[in-house]
Protein backbone atom coordinates (compact mmCIF):
# COMPACT_ATOMS: atom_id res chain seq x y z
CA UNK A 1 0.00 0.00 0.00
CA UNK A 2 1.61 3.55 -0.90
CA UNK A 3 2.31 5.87 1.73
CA UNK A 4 1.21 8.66 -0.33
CA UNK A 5 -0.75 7.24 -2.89
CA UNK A 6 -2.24 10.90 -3.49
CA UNK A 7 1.47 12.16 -4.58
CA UNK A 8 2.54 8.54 -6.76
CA UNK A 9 -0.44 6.88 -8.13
CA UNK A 10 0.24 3.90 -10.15
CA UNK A 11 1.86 3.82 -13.63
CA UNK A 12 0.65 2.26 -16.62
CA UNK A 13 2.59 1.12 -19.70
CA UNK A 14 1.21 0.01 -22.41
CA UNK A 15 3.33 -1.94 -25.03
CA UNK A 16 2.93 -4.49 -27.74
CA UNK A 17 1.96 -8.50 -27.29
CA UNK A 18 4.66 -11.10 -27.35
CA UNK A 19 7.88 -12.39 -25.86
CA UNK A 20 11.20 -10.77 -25.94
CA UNK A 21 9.12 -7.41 -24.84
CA UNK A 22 11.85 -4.79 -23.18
CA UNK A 23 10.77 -2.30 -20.61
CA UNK A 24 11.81 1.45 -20.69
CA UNK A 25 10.49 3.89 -18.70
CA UNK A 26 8.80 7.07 -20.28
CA UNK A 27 10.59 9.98 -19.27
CA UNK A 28 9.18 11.68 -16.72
CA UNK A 29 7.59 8.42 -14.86
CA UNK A 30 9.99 8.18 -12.58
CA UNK A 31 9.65 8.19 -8.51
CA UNK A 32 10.25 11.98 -7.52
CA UNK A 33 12.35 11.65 -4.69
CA UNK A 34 11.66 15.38 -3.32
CA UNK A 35 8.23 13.83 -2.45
CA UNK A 36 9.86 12.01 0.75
CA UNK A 37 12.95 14.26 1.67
CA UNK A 38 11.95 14.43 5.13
CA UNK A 39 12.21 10.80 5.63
CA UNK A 40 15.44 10.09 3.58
CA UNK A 41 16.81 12.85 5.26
CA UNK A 42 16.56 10.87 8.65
CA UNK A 43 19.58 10.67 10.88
CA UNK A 44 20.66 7.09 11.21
CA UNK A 45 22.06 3.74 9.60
CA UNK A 46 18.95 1.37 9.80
CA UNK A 47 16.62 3.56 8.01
CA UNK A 48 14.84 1.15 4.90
CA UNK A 49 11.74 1.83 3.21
CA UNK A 50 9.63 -0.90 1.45
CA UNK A 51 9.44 -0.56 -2.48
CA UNK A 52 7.16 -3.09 -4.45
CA UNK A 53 6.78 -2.86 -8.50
CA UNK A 54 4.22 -5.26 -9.80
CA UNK A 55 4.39 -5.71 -14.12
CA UNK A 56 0.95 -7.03 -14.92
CA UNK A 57 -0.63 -8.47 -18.39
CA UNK A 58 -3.76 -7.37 -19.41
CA UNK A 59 -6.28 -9.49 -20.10
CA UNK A 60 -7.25 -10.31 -23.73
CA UNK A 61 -10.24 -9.32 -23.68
CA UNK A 62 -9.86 -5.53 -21.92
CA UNK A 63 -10.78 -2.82 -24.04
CA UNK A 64 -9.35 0.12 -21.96
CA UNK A 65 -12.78 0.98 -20.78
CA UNK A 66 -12.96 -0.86 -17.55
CA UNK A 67 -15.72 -3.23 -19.07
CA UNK A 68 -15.02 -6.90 -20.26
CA UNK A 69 -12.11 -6.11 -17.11
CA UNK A 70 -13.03 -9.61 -15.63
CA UNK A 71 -11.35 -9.83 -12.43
CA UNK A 72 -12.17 -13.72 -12.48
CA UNK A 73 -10.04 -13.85 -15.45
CA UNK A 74 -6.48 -14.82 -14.47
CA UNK A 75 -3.74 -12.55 -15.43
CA UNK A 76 0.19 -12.67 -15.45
CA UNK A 77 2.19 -10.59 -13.66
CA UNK A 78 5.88 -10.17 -12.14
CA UNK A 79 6.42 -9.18 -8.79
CA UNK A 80 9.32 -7.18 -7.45
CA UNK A 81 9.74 -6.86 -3.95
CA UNK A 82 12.39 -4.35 -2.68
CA UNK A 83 13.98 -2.26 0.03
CA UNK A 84 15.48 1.24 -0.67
CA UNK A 85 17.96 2.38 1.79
CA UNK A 86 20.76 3.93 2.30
CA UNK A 87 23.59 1.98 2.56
CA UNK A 88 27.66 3.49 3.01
CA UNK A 89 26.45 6.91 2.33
CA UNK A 90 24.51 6.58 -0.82
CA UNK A 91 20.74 5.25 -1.60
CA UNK A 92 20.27 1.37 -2.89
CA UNK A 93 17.61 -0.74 -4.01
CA UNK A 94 18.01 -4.58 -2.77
CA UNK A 95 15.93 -7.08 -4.82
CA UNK A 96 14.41 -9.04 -1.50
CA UNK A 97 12.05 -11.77 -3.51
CA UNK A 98 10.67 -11.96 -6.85
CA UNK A 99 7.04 -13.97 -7.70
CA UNK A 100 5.91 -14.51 -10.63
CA UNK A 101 2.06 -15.08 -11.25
CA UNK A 102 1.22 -17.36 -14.42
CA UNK A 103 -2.30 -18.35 -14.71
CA UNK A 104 -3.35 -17.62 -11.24
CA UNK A 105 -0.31 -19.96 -9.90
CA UNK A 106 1.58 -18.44 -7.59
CA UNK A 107 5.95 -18.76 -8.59
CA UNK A 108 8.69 -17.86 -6.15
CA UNK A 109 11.73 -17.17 -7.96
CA UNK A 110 15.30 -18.31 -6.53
CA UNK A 111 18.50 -17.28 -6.96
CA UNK A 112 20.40 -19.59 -8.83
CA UNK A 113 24.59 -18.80 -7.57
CA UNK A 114 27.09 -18.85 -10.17
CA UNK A 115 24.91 -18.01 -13.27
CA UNK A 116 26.01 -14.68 -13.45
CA UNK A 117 29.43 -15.95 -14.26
CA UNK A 118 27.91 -18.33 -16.73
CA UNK A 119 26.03 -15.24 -18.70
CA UNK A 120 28.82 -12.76 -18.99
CA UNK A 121 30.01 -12.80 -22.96
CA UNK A 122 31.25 -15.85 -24.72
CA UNK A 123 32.81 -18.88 -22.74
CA UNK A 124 36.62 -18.69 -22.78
CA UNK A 125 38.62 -21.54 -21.57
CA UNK A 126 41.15 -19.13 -19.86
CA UNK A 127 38.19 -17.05 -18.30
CA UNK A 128 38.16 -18.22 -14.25
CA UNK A 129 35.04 -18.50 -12.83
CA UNK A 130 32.62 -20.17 -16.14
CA UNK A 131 33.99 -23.32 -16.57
CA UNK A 132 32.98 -26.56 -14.42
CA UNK A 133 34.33 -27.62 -10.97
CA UNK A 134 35.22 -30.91 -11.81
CA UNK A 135 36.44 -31.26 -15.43
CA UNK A 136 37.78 -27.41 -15.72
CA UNK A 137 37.33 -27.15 -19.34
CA UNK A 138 33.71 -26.62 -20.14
CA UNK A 139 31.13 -24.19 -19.17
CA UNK A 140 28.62 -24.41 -16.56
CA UNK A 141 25.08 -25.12 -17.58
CA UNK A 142 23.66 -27.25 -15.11
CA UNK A 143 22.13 -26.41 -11.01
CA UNK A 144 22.23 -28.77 -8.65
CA UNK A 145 18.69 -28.85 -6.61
CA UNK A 146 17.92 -27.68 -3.71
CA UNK A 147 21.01 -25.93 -2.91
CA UNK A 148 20.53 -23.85 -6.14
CA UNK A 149 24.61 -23.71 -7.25
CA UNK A 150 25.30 -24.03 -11.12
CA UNK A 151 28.64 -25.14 -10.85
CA UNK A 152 29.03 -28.03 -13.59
CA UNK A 153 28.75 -29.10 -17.49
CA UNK A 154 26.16 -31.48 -18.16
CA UNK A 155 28.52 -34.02 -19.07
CA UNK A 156 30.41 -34.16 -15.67
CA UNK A 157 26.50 -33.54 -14.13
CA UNK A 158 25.49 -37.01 -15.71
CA UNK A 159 28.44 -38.48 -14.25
CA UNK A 160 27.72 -37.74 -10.83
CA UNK A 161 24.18 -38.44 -10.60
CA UNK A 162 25.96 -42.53 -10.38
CA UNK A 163 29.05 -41.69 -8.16
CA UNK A 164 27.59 -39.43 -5.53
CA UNK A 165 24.45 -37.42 -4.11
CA UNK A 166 26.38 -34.22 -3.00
CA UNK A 167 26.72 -31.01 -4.85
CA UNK A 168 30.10 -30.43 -5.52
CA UNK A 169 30.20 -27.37 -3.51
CA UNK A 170 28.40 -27.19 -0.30
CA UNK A 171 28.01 -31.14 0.15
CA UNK A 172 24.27 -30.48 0.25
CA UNK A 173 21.94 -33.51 -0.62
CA UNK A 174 21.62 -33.63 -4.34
CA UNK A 175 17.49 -33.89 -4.96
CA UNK A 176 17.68 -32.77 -8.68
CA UNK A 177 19.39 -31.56 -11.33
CA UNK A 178 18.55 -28.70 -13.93
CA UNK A 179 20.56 -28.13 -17.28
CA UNK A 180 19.62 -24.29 -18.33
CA UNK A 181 20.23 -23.41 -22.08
CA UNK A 182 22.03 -19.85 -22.15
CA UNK A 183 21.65 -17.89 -24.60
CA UNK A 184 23.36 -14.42 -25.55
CA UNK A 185 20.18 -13.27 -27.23
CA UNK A 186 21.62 -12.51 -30.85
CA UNK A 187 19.47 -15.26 -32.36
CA UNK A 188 16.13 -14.20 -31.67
């Protein structure tokens, strides 16, 4: 629930049907931050204020009018839950938990550790940090579940599933195993 949901009602953005959809903010849209200078400006370390953005598909069937807006009817929608705080001196947003709502089910998204390394450019054999813990030489594409750390090839995954049921780096039960397909987006 805003605060001050007088001075920032919601935003709307309309944009085209599909996947692959990017989001940029009109200019202009943005939060004003002069709105709450009295409580940014509070003395003190601990001081975090609750930030929430919710992405939302329309249904089908609305026409803009409010009618045919069937709240039965259910939608898709992303989201974001976030504190804003300050945080060494200067102001931060810290993602705290993601959801995802497809078809009225409820998703919780997790963290999966060591994609980012996975995702940056091209693999490079002499790049630290992308290839797999166990053989070295290829690159990570596969989690180990529950612990959530993508740490090894598919190859070297296979073989483990038979030799052990510990994840090569925090010798966590191994439940599952999930290979994730990266791609860098230039074949679309």
């Amino acid at each position: 629930m805003p605060m001050k949901e007088s001075l920032l009602p919601p935003v709307t953005v309309h944009f085209q049907q599909g996947l692959g959809q990017k989001f940029r903010q009109p200019s202009g849209t943005g939060i004003n931050f002069s709105l709450f200078e009295k409580e940014l400006l509070k003395v003190g370390d601990m001081d975090v204020y609750p930030l929430a953005v919710k992405a939302e598909a329309s249904p089908d069937n609305q026409n803009g009018s409010g009618e045919g807006n069937s709240k039965s009817a259910a939608s898709n929608a992303q989201i974001t839950q976030a504190v804003f705080g300050k945080d060494k001196g200067e102001y931060r947003v810290r993602v705290v938990k993601q959801i995802l709502w497809v078809n009225g089910k409820r998703y919780e998204l997790q963290e999966i550790y060591g994609i980012g390394n996975s995702i940056d450019g091209d693999f490079d054999g002499s790049d630290p940090g992308k290839e797999c813990v166990i053989c070295l030489s290829e690159p990570r594409d596969t989690t180990v579940l529950p612990c959530r750390h993508m740490c090894m090839c598919s190859g070297c995954a296979k073989v483990l599933r038979f030799q052990t049921d510990r994840c090569p780096i925090c010798r966590q039960p191994v439940e599952r195993l999930l290979e994730i397909k990266i791609s860098n987006g230039t074949d679309n």
